[in-house]
C-alpha atoms as a PDB file:
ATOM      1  CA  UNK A   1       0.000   0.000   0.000  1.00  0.00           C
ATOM      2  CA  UNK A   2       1.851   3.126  -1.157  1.00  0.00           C
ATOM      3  CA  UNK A   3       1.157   6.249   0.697  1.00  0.00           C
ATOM      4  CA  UNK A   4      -0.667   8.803  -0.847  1.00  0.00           C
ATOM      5  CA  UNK A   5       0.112  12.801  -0.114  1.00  0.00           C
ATOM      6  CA  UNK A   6      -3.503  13.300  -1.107  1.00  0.00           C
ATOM      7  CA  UNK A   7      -5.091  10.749   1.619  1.00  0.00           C
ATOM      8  CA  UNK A   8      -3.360  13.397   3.831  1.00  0.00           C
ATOM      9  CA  UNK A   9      -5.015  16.402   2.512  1.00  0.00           C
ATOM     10  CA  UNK A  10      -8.056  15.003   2.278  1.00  0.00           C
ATOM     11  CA  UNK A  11      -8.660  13.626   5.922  1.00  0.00           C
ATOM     12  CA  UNK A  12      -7.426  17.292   6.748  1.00  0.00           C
ATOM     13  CA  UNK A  13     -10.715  18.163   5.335  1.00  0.00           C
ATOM     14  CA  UNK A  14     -13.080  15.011   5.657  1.00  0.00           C
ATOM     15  CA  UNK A  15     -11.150  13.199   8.791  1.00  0.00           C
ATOM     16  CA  UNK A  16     -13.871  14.941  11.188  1.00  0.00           C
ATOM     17  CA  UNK A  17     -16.472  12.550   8.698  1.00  0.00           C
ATOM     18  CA  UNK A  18     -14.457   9.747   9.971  1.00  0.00           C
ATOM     19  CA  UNK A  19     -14.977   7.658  13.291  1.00  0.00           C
ATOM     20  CA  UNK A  20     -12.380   8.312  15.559  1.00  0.00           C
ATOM     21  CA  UNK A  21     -10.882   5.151  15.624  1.00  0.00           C
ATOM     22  CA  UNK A  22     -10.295   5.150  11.512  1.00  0.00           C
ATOM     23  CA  UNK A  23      -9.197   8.622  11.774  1.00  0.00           C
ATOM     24  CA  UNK A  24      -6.988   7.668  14.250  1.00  0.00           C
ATOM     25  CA  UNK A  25      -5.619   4.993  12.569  1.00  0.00           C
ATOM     26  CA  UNK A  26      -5.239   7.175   9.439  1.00  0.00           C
ATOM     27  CA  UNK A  27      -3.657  10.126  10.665  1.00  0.00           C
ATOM     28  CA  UNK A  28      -0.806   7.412  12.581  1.00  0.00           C
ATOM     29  CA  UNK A  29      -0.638   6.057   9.063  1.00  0.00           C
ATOM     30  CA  UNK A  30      -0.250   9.186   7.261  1.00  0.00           C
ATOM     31  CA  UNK A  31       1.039  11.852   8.953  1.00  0.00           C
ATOM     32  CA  UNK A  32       3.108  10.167  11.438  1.00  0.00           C
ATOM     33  CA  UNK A  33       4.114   7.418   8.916  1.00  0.00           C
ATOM     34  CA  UNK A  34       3.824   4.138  11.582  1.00  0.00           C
ATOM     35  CA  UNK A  35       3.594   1.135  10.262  1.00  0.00           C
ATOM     36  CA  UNK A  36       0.444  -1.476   9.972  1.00  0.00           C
ATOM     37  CA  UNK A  37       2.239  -3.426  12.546  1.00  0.00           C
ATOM     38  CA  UNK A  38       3.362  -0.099  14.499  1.00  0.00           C
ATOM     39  CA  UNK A  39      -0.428   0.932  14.294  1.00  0.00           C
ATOM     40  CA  UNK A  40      -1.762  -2.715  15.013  1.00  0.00           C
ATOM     41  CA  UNK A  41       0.334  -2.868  18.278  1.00  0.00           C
ATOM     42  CA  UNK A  42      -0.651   1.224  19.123  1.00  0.00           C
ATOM     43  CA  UNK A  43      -4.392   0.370  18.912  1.00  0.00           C
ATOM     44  CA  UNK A  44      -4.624  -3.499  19.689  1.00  0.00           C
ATOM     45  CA  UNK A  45      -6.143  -4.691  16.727  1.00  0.00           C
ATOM     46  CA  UNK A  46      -4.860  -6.616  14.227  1.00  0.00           C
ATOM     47  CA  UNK A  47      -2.435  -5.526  11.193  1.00  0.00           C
ATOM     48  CA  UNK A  48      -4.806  -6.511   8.788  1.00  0.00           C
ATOM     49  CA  UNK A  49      -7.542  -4.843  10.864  1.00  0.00           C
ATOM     50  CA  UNK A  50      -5.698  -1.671  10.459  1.00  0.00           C
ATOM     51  CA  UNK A  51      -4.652  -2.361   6.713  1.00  0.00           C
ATOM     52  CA  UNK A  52      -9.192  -2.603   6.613  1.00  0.00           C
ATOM     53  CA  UNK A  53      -9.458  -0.110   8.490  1.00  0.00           C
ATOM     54  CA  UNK A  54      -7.168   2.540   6.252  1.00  0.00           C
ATOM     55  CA  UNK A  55      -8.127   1.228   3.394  1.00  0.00           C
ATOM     56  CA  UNK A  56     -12.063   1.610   4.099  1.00  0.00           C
ATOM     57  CA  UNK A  57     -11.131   5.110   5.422  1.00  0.00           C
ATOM     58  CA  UNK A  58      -9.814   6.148   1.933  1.00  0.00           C
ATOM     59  CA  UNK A  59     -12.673   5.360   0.346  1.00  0.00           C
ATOM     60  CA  UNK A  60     -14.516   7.244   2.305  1.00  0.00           C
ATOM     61  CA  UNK A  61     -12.205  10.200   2.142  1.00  0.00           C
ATOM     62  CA  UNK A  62     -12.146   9.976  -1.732  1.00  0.00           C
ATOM     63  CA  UNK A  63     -16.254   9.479  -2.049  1.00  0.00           C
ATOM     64  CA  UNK A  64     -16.318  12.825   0.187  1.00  0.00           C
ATOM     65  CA  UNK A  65     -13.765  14.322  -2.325  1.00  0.00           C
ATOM     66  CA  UNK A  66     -16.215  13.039  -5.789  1.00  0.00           C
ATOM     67  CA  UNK A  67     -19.117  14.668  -3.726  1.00  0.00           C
ATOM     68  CA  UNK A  68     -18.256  17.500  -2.109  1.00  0.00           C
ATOM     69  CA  UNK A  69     -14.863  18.835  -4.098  1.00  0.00           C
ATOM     70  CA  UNK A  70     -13.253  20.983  -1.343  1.00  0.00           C
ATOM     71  CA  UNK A  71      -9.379  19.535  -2.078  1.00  0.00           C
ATOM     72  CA  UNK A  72     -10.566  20.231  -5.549  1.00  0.00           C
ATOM     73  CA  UNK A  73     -11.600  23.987  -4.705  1.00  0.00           C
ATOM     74  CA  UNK A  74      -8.844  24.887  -2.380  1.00  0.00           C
ATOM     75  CA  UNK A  75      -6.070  23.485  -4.663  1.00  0.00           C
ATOM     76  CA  UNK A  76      -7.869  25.998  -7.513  1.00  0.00           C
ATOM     77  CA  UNK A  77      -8.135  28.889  -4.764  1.00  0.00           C
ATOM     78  CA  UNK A  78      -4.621  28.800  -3.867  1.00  0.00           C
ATOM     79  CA  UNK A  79      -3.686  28.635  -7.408  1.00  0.00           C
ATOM     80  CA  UNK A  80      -5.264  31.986  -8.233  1.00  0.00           C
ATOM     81  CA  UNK A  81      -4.217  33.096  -5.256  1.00  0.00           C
ATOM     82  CA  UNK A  82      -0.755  32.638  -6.308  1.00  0.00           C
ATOM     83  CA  UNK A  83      -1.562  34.014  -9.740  1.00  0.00           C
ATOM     84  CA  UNK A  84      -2.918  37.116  -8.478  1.00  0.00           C
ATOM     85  CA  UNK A  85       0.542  37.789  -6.799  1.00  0.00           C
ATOM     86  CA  UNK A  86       2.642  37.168  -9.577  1.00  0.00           C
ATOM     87  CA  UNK A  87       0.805  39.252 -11.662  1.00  0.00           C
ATOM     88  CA  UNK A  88       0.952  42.378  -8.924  1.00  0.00           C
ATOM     89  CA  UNK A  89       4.290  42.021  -8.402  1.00  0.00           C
ATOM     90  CA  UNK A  90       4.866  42.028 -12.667  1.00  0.00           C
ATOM     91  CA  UNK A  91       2.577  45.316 -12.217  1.00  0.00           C
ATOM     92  CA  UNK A  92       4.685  46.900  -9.291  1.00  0.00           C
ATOM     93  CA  UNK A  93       8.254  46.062 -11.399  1.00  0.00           C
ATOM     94  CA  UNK A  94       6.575  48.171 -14.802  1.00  0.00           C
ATOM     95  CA  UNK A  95       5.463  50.712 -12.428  1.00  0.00           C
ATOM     96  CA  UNK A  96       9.323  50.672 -11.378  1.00  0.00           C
ATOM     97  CA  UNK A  97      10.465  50.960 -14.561  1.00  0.00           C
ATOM     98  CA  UNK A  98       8.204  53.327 -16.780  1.00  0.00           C
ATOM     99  CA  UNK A  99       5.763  55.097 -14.387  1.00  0.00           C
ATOM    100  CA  UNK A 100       6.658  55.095 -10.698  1.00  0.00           C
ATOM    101  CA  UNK A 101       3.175  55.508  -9.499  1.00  0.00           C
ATOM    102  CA  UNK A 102       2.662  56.077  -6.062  1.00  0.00           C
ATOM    103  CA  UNK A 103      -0.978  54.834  -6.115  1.00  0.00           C
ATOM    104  CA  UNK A 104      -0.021  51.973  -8.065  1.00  0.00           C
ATOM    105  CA  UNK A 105       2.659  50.802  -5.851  1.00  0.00           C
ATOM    106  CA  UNK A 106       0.363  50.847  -2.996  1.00  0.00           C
ATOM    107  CA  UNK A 107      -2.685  49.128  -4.576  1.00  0.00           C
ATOM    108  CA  UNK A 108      -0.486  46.323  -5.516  1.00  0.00           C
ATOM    109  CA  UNK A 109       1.175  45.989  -2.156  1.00  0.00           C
ATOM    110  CA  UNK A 110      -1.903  45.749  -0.913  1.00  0.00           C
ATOM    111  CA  UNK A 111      -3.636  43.058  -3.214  1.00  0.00           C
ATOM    112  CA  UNK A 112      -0.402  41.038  -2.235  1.00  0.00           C
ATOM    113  CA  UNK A 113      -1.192  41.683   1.521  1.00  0.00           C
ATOM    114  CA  UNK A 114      -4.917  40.406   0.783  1.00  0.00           C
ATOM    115  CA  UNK A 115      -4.014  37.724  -1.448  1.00  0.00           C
ATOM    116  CA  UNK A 116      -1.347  36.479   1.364  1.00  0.00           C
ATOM    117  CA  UNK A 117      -4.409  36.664   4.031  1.00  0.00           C
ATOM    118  CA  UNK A 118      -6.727  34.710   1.964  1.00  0.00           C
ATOM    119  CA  UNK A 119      -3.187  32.058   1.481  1.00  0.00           C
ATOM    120  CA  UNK A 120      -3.409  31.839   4.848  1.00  0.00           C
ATOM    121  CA  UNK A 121      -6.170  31.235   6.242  1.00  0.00           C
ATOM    122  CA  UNK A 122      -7.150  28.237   3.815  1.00  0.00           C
END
């Protein structure tokens, strides 16, 4: 069972969908990277109960993902987000170079101050 970055991202937003004791076994899986017999020994079940368990889990966490498309919609958000910068900071360095606007210096700095707000907080 290879371990997948976007398991991880999804039960950041879906693990609360989870029972405890698969979210559990997840997030020991996942993010602290224990293994099935690490995990079996941690929560006294067996290894393949916790090799179920995860993999039961992930289907879960992928069915909320095809329903509800939050990873989906954050991954696009912070992409834009990052867009938006680039493209302010391209519009400060012309302003540099032909016009030297005052107003159009500070505009910019500050959709690169919202846009870094929005970052994060998602």
């Amino acid at each position: 069972m290879a371990k997948n970055l976007e398991i991880s991202l999804l039960l950041d937003f879906y693990g609360e969908m989870l029972t405890e004791k698969q979210r559990d076994v997840v997030e020991l899986y996942y993010n602290e990277d224990l293994s099935l017999a690490e995990i079996a020994s941690h929560s006294g079940i067996t290894r393949q109960g916790v090799r179920d368990s995860i993999k039961r889990a992930e289907g879960q966490l992928l069915d909320y993902e095809e329903r509800l498309k939050l990873a989906q919609r954050f991954r696009r958000i912070q992409a834009c987000l990052d867009e938006i910068t680039d493209l302010a900071k391209d519009i400060e360095r012309v302003n540099d170079r032909f016009g030297e606007s005052r107003e159009i210096y500070q505009k910019t700095a500050r959709i690169i101050e919202l846009a870094g707000e929005i970052s994060d907080n998602e």
